[in-house]
Protein backbone atom coordinates (compact mmCIF):
# COMPACT_ATOMS: atom_id res chain seq x y z
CA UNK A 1 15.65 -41.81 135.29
CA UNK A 2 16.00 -40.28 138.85
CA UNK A 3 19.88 -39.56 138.28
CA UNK A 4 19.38 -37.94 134.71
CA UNK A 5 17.00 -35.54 136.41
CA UNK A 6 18.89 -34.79 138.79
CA UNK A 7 22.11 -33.86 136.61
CA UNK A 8 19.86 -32.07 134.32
CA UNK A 9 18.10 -29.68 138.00
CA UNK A 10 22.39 -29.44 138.88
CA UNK A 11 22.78 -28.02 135.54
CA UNK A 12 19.62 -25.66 135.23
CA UNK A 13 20.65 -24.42 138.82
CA UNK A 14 24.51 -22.89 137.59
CA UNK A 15 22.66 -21.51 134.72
CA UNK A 16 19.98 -20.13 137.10
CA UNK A 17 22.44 -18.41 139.36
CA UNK A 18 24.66 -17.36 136.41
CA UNK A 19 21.29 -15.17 134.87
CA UNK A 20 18.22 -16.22 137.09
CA UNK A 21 15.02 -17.18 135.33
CA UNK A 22 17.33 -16.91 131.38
CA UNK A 23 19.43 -18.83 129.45
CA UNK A 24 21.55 -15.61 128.18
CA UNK A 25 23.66 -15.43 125.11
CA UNK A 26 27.28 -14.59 125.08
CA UNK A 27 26.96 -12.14 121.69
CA UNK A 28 26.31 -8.43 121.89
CA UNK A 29 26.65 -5.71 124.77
CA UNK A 30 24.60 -6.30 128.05
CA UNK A 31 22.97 -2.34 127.30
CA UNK A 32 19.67 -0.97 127.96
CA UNK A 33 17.72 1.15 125.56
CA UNK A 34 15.06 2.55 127.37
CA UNK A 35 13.26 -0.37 128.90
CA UNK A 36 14.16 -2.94 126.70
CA UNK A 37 17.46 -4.92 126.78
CA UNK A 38 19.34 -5.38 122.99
CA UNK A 39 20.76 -8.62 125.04
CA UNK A 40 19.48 -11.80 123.47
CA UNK A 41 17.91 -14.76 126.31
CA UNK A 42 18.53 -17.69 123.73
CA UNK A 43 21.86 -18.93 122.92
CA UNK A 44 22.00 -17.62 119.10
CA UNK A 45 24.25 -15.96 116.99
CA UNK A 46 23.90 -12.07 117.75
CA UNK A 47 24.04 -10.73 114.21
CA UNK A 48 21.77 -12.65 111.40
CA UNK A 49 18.49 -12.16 108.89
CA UNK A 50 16.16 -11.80 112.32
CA UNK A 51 14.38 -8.87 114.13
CA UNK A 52 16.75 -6.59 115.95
CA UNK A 53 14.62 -7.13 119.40
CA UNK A 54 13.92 -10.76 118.72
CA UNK A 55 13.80 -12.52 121.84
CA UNK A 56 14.45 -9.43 124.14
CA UNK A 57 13.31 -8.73 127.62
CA UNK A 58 12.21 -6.14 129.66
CA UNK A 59 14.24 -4.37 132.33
CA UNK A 60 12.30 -5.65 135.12
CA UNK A 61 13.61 -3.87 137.67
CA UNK A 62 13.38 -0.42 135.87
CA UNK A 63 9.72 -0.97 135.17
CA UNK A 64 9.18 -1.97 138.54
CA UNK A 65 10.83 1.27 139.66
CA UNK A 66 8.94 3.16 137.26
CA UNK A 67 5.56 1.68 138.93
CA UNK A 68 6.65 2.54 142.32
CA UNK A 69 8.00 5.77 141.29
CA UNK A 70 11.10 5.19 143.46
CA UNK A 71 13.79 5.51 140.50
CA UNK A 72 15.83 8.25 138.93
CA UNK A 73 13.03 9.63 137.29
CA UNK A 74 10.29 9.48 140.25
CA UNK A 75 9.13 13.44 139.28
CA UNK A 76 7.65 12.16 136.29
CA UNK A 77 7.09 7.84 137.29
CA UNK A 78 4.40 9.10 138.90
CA UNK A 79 1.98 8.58 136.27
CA UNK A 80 3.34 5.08 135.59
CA UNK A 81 0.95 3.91 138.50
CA UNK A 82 -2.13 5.22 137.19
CA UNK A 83 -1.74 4.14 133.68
CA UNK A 84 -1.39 0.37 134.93
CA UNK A 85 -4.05 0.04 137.87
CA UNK A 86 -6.30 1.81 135.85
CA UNK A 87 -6.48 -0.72 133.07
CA UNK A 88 -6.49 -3.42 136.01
CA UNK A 89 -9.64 -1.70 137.19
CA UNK A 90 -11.56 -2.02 133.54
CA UNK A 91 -10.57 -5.39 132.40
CA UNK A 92 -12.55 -7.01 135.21
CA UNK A 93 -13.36 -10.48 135.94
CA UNK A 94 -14.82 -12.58 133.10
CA UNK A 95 -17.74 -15.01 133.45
CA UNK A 96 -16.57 -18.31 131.94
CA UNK A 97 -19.51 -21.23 130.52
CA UNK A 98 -19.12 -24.71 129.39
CA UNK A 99 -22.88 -25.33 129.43
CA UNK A 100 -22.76 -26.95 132.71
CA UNK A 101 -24.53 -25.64 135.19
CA UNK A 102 -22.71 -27.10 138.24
CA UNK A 103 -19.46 -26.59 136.75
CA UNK A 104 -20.22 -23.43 135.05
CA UNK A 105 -21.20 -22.36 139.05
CA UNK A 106 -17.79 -23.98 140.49
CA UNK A 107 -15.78 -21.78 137.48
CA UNK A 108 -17.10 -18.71 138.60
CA UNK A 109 -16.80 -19.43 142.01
CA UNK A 110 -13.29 -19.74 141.55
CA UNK A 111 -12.81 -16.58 139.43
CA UNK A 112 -14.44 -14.14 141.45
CA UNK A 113 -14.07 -15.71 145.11
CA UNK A 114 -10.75 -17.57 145.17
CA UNK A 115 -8.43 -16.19 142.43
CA UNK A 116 -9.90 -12.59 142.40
CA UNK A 117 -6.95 -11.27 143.33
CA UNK A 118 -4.27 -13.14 142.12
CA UNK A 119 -5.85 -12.16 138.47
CA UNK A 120 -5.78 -8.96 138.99
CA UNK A 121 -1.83 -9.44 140.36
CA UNK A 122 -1.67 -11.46 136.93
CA UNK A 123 -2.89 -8.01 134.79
CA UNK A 124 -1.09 -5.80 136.87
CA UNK A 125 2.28 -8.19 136.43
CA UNK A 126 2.04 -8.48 132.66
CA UNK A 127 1.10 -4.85 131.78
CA UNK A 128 4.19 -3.52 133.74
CA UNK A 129 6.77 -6.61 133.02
CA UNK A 130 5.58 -7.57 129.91
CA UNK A 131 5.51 -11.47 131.11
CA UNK A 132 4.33 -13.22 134.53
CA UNK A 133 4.55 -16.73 135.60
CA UNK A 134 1.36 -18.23 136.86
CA UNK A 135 0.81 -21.51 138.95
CA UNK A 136 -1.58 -23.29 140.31
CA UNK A 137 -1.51 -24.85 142.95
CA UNK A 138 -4.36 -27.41 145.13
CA UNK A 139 -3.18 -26.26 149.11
CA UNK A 140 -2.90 -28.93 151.30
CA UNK A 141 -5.27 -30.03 154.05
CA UNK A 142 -2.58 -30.40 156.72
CA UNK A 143 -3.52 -26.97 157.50
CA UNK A 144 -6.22 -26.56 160.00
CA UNK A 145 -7.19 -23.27 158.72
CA UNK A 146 -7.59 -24.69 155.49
CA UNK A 147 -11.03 -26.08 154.44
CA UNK A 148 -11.85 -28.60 151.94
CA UNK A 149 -13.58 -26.14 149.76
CA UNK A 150 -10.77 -24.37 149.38
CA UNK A 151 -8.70 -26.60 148.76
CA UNK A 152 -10.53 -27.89 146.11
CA UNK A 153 -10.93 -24.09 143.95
CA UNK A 154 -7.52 -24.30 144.26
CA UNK A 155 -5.16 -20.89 144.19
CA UNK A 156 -3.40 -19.22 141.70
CA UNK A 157 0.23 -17.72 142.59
CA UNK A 158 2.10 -15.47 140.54
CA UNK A 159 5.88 -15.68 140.23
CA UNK A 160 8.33 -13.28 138.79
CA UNK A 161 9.76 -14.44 135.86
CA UNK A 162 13.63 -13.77 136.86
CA UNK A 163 12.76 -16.89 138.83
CA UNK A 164 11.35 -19.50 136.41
CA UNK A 165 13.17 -21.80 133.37
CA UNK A 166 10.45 -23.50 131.40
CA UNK A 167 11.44 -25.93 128.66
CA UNK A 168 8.78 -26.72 126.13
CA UNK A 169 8.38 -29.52 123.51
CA UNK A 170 10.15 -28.12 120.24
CA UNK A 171 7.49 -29.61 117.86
CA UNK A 172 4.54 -28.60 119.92
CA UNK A 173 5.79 -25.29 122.22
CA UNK A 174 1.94 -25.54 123.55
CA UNK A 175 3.52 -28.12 125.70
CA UNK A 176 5.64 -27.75 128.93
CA UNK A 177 8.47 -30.58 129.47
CA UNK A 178 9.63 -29.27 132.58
CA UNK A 179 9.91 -26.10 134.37
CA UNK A 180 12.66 -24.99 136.75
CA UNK A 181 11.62 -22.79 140.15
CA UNK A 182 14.08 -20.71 142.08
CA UNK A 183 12.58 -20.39 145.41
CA UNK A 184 14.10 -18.40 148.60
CA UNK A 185 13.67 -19.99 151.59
CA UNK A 186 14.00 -19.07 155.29
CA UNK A 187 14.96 -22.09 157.06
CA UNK A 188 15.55 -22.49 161.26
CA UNK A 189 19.64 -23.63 161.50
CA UNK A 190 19.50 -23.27 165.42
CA UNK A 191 16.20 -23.63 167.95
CA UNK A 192 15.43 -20.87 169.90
CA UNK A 193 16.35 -21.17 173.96
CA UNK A 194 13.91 -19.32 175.91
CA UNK A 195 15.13 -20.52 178.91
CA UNK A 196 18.84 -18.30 178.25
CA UNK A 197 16.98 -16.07 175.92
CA UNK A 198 18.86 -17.19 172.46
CA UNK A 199 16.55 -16.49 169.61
CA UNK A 200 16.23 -19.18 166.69
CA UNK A 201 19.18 -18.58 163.79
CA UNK A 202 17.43 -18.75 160.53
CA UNK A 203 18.99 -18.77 157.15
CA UNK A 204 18.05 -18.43 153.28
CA UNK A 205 18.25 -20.86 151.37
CA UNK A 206 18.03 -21.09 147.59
CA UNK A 207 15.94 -23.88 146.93
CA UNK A 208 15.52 -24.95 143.22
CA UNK A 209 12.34 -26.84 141.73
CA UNK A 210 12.29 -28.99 139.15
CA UNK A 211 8.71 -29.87 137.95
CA UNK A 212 7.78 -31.96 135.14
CA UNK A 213 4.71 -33.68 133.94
CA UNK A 214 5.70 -36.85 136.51
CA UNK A 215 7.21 -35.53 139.61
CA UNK A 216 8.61 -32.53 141.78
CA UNK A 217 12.06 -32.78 142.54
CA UNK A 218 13.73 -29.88 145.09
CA UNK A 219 17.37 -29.26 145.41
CA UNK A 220 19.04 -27.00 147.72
CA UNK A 221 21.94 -25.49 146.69
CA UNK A 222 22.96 -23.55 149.45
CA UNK A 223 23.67 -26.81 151.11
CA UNK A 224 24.31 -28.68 147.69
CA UNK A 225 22.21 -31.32 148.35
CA UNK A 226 18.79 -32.86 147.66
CA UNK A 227 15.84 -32.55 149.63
CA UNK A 228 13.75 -36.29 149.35
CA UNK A 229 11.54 -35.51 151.68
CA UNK A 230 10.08 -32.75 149.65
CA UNK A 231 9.68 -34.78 146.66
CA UNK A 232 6.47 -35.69 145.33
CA UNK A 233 4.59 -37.55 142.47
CA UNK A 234 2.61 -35.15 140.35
CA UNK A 235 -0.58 -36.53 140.10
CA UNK A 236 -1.82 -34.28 137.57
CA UNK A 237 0.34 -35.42 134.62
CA UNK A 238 1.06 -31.70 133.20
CA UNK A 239 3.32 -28.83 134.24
CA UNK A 240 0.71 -26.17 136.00
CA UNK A 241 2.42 -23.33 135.16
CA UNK A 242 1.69 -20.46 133.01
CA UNK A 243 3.56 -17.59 130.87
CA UNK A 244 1.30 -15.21 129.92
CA UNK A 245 2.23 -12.18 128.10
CA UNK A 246 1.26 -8.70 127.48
CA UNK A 247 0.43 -8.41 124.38
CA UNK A 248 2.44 -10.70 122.36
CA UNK A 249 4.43 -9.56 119.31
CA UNK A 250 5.82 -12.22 116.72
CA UNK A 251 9.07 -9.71 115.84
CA UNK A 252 9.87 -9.54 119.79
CA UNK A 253 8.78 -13.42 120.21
CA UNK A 254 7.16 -12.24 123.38
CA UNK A 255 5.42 -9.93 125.02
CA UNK A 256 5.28 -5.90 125.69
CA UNK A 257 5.23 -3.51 128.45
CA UNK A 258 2.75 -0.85 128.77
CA UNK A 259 5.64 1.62 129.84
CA UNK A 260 7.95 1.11 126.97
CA UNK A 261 5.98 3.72 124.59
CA UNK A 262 5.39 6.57 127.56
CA UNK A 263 8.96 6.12 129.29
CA UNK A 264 10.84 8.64 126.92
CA UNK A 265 8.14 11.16 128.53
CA UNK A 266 8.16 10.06 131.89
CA UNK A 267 12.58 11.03 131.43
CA UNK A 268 10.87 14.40 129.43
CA UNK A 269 8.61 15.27 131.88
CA UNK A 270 11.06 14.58 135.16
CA UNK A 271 13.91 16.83 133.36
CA UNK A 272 11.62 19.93 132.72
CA UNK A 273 10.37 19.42 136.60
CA UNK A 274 13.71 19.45 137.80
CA UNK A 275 15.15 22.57 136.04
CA UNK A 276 11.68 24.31 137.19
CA UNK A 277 12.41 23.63 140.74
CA UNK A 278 16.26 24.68 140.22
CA UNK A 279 15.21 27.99 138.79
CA UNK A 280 12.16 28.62 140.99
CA UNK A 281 15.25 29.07 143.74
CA UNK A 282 17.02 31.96 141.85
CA UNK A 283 13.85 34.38 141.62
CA UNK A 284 11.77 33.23 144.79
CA UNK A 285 14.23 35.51 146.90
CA UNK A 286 14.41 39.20 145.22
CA UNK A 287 17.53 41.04 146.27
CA UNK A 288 17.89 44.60 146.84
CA UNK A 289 19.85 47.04 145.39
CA UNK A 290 20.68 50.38 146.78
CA UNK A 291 21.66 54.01 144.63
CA UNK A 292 23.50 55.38 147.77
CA UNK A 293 26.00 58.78 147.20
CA UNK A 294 27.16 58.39 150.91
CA UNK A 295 27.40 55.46 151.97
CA UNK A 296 28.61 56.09 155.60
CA UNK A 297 25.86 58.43 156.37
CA UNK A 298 23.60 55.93 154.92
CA UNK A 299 24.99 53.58 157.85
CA UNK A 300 24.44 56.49 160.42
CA UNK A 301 20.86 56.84 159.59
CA UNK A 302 19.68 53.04 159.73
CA UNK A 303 22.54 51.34 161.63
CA UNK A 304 23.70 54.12 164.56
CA UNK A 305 24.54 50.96 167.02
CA UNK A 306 27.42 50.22 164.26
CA UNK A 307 28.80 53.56 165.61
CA UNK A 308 30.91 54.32 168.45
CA UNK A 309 29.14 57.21 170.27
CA UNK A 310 32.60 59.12 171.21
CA UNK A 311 34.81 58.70 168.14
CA UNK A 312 31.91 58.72 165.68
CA UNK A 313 33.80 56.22 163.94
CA UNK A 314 32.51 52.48 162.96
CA UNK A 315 33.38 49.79 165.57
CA UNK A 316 36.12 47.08 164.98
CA UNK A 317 34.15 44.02 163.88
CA UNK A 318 30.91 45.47 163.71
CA UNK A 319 27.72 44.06 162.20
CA UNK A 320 24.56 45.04 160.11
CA UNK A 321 21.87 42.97 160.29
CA UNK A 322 18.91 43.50 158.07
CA UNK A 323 16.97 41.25 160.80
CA UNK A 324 13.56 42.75 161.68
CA UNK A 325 13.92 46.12 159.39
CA UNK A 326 11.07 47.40 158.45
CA UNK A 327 12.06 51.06 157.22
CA UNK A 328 15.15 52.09 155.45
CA UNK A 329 16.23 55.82 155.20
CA UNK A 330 17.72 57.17 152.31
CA UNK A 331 18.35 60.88 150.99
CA UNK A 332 16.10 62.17 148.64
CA UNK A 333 18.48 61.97 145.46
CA UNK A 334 18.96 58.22 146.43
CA UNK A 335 16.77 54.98 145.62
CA UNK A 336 16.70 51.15 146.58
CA UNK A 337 14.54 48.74 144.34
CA UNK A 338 14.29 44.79 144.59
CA UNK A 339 16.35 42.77 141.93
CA UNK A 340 14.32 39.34 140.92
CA UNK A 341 15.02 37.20 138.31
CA UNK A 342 12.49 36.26 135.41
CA UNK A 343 10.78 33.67 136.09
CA UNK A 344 10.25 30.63 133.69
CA UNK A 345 7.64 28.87 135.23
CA UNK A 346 5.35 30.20 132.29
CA UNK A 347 6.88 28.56 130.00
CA UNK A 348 7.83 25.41 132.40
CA UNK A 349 4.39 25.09 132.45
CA UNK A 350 3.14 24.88 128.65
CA UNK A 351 5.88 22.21 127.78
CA UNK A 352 4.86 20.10 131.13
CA UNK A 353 1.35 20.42 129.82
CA UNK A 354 2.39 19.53 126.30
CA UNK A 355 4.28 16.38 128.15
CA UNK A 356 1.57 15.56 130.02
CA UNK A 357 -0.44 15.40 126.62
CA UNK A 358 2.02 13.10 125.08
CA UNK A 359 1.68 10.99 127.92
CA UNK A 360 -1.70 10.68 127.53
CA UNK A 361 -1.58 9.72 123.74
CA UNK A 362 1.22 7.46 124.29
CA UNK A 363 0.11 5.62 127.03
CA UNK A 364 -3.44 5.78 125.81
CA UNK A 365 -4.95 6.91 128.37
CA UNK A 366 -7.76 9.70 128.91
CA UNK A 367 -6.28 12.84 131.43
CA UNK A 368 -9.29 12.03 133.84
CA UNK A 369 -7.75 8.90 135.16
CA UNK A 370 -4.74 11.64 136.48
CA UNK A 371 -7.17 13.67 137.92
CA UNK A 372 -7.46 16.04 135.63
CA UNK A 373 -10.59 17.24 133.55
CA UNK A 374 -10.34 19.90 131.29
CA UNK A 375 -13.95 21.09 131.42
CA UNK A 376 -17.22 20.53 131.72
CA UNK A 377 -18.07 19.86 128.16
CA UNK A 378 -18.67 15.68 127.50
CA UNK A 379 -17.47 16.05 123.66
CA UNK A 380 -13.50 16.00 124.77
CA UNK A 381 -14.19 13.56 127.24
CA UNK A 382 -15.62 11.45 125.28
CA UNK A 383 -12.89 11.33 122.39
CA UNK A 384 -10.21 10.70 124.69
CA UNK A 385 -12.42 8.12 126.12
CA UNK A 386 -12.72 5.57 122.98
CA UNK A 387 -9.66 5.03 122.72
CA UNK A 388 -9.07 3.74 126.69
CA UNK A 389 -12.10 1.60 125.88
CA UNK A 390 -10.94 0.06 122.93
CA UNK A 391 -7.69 -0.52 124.62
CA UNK A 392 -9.64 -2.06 127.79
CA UNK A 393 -11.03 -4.49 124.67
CA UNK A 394 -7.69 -5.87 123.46
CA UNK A 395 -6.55 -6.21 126.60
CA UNK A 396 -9.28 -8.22 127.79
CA UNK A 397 -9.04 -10.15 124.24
CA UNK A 398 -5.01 -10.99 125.04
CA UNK A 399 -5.94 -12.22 128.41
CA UNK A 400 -8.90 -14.49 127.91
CA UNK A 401 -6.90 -17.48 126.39
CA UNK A 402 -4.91 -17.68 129.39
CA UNK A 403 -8.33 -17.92 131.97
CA UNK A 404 -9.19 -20.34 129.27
CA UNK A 405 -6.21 -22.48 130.15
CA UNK A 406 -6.10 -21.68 133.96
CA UNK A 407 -9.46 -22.97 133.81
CA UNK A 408 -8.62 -25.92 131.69
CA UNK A 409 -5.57 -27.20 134.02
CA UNK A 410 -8.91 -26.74 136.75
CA UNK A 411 -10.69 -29.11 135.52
CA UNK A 412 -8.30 -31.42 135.00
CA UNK A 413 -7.28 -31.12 138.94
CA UNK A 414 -10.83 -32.07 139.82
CA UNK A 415 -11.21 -35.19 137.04
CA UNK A 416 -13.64 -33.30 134.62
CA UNK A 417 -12.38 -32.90 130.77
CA UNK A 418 -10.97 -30.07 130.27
CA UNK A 419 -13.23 -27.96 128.04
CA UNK A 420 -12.41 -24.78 127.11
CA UNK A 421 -15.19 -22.32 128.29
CA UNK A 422 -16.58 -19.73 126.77
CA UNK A 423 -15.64 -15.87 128.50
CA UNK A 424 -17.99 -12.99 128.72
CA UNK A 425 -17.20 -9.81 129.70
CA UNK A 426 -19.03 -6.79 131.28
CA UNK A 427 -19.40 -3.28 129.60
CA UNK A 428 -16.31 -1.32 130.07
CA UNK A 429 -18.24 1.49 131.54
CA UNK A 430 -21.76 1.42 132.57
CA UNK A 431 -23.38 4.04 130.33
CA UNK A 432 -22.57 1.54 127.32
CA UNK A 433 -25.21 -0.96 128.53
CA UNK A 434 -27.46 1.77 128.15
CA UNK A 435 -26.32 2.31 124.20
CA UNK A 436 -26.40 -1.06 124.01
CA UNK A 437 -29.88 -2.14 125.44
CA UNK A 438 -31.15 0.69 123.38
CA UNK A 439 -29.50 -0.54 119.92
CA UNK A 440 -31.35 -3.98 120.84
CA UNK A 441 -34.45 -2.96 121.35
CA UNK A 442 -34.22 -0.87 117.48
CA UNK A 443 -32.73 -3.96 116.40
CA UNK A 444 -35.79 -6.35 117.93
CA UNK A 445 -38.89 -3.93 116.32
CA UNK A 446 -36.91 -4.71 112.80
CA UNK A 447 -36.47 -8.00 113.42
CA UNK A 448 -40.11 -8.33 114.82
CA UNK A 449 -41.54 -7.32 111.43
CA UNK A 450 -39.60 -8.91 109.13
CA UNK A 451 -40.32 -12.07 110.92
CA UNK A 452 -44.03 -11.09 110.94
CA UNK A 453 -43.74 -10.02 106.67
CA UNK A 454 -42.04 -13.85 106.69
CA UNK A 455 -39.13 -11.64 105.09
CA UNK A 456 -36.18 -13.16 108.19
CA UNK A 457 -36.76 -17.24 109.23
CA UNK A 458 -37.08 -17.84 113.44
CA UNK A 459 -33.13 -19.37 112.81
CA UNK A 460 -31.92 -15.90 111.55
CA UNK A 461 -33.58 -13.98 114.35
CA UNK A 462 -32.47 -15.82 117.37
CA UNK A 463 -28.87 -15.77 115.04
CA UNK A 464 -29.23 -11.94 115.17
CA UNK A 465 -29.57 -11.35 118.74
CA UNK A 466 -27.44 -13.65 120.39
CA UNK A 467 -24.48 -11.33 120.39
CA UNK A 468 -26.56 -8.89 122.68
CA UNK A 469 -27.99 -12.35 125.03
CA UNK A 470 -25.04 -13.66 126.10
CA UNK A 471 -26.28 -16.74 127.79
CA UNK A 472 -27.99 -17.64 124.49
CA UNK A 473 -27.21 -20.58 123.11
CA UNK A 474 -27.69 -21.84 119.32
CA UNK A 475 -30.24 -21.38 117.09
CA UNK A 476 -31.45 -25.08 117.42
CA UNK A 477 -30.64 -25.70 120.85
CA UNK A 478 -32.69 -22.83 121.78
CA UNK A 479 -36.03 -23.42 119.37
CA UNK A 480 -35.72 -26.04 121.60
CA UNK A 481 -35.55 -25.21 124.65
CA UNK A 482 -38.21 -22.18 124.10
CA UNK A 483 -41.21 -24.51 123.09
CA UNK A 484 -40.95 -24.97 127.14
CA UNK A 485 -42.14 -21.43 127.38
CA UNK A 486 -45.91 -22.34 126.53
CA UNK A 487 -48.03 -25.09 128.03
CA UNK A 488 -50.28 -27.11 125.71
CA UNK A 489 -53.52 -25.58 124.64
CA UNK A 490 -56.08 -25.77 127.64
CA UNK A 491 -59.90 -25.40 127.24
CA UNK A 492 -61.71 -22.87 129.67
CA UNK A 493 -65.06 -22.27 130.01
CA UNK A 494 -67.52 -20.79 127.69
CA UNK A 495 -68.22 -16.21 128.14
CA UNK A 496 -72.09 -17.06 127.49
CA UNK A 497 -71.70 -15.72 124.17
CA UNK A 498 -70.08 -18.41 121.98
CA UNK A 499 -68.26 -22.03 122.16
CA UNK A 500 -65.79 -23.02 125.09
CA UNK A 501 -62.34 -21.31 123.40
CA UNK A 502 -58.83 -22.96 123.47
CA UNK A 503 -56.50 -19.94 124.67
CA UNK A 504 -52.88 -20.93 124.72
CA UNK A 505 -51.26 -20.43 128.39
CA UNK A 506 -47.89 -19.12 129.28
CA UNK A 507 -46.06 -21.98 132.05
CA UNK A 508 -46.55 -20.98 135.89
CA UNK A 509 -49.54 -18.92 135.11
CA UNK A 510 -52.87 -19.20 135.41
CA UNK A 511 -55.87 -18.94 132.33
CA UNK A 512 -58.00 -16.39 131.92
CA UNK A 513 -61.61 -16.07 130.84
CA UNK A 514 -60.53 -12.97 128.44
């Protein structure tokens, strides 16, 4: 078993040098439309009855580009930043439930205190790339920084997908057989002598990992050899890594980046920029242009120290220099006027503002989150608005099955059964609690009296309003668990004017003689 794996890592690691992190086809040209690569990633014929970007990828390294704004196009890339961290911002951290209270409160603990940021790295990955690897991984105590709490939430660590092989189960592709890891490794060759002042020599090293649902196996194949001490049972009995996509799309067979629809106006927008800038150079100097009859009088009368003072004639090699003039004399029949070109930043500007517009409808995004508002007035605001927030809302919709399963592979790591919890999220912006509390309370006072003209049954109210209570559970469950709200019927004392009267009591307070 041992030897098969290791042919099979030797294998994955020429492919994995060959094209890291893909198993590329040999049919069609390696070209790049835009951001998207014609070039197939699974050994199939090029031309057949399939979708023309079937199985596709990204170019990585353009998109990353494009998010630093360090590329060709880096007068317009600019807004690639924005359009990314601000959808980060509004998805959020989800609140996760399986109806547990002690594991509901480890769950959360581990979404918004330990992998906080590694999510975020996880939205901000997949919107840009299209696809990021995610692992997790249980640190090690051997650490003495390292406490046993946190070793026990666990971290999550995001890999670039250039770097990962996964091989899934054909009949179930839910399931992960094994997954190949390309790691780089700096590794001391030489120990450092202080006494003669030789520093350690390090080297990289490409270590590969092989992990399936039994064991880790590491090779190193800058040395070409295996690395036993490394190797490890996995206790776990699955594969804890993750592809999550952006968006997934059946006729790509993966997922999409964010920058693919706005990039033909990021090139648009850099273009017009740079032919601005060129021709702001031609008319920010004027020239001037002189209507001179006599030209060496002219000379006489502004430059006399061109002049030799006992020929009268011009000096050998003499200069004018227009240095520090501040007065020119001319004849009265004569003129000089400034020559400047037209400028066409005008119209530079309307088509970068038309650009910036397509941006903004491509990209969905509203112009505020570029810093720009057009006025005061809420109405255009607010149109531009719906559809960021509706966006937010798929987004957050795409990305909740894989917290589901991040939390799932959790609770397998700590010996629980790994139910899949239910996510809430916050309002995308705050003044929609307020729309929202409001269309509650309209939707309690109906509710109220057609449970009070026995027109609605106590089932269909609680069913009505457990969308807006979000830690409401079922119908039944929670008839239940609200006859705990009143105490039995206690008798008090009689007011003088009639029979002792049994007035029901709401739990943790006290009666009163009403």
């Amino acid at each position: 078993m041992f030897q098969t794996i290791r042919t099979k890592i030797s294998e994955m690691a020429v492919d994995a040098t060959r094209w890291p992190g893909t198993i590329l086809s040999a049919w069609g040209p390696f070209s790049f439309s835009g951001l998207r690569s014609r070039f197939r990633v699974i050994a199939s014929k090029y031309w057949g009855n399939q979708p023309a970007y079937e199985n596709t990828l990204i170019n990585y390294d353009l998109a990353r580009q494009l998010y630093r704004n360090d590329g060709n196009v880096n007068l317009g890339s600019g807004f690639c930043k924005p359009i990314v961290d601000l959808q980060v911002d509004f998805i959020g951290l989800p609140t996760a439930s399986v109806e547990s209270e002690i594991v509901d409160d480890q769950l959360n603990t581990c979404l918004h205190d330990y992998w906080a940021d590694s999510i975020a790295q996880m939205y901000r990955d997949a919107i840009r790339d299209s696809k990021v690897i995610v692992r997790i991984k249980q640190p090690s105590l051997d650490n003495p920084l390292m406490t046993a709490e946190e070793a026990q939430h666990c971290i999550l660590e995001c890999i670039v997908p250039e770097r990962v092989i996964i091989n899934r189960d054909p009949l179930n592709q839910d399931v992960i057989l094994s997954a190949t890891v390309t790691h780089k490794v700096l590794m001391v060759e030489e120990e450092a002598d202080i006494v003669n002042g030789v520093l350690p020599k390090e080297k990289e090293h490409d270590i590969i990992e092989l992990i399936t649902p039994q064991d880790y196996t590491y090779y190193d194949k800058t040395e070409n050899a295996y690395l036993d001490s490394w190797a490890s049972d996995n206790t776990w009995g699955f594969v804890p890594l993750l592809e999550v996509w952006n968006e997934f799309s059946t006729e790509l067979n993966g997922g999409q980046s964010d920058l693919e629809s706005v990039f033909p106006f990021i090139s648009a927008f850099h273009d017009v920029f740079t032919q601005s800038l060129q021709a702001h150079k031609y008319h920010s100097t004027p020239k001037v242009k002189f209507k001179i009859k006599d030209i060496g009088q002219f000379l006489k009368n502004n430059f006399p120290d061109a002049f030799d003072s006992v020929t009268g004639k011009i000096k050998p090699q003499a200069e004018i220099s227009w240095t520090g003039k501040e007065m020119i004399f001319i004849e009265a029949d004569e003129d000089a006027e400034f020559l400047e070109a037209e400028s066409v930043l005008g119209d530079s500007k309307t088509l970068l503002d038309f650009i910036f517009e397509c941006i903004c409808v491509a990209s969905q995004t509203p112009p505020w989150a570029f810093m720009k508002v057009a006025s005061a007035a809420n109405q255009p605001e607010n149109a531009q608005t719906v559809p960021f927030t509706r966006k937010i809302m798929r987004k957050r919709v795409g990305f909740q099955k894989y917290i589901q399963e991040l939390l799932k592979m959790y609770l397998v790591i700590i010996d629980l059964t790994p139910l899949r919890a239910s996510i809430t999220w916050a309002s995308v912006q705050p003044q929609d609690d307020v729309m929202r509390m409001t269309a509650f309370q309209q939707l309690v006072m109906a509710l109220e009296v057609a449970a009070q003209r026995q027109i609605v049954s106590d089932d269909t109210y609680r069913a009505e309003i457990r969308p807006f209570v979000r830690s409401m559970k079922n119908p039944a469950e929670e008839e239940k668990d609200a006859q705990d709200n009143f105490t039995e019927q206690l008798p008090v004392s009689s007011n003088g004017h009639g029979s002792p009267q049994n007035v029901p009591v709401v739990s943790g307070q006290q009666g009163k003689n009403e």
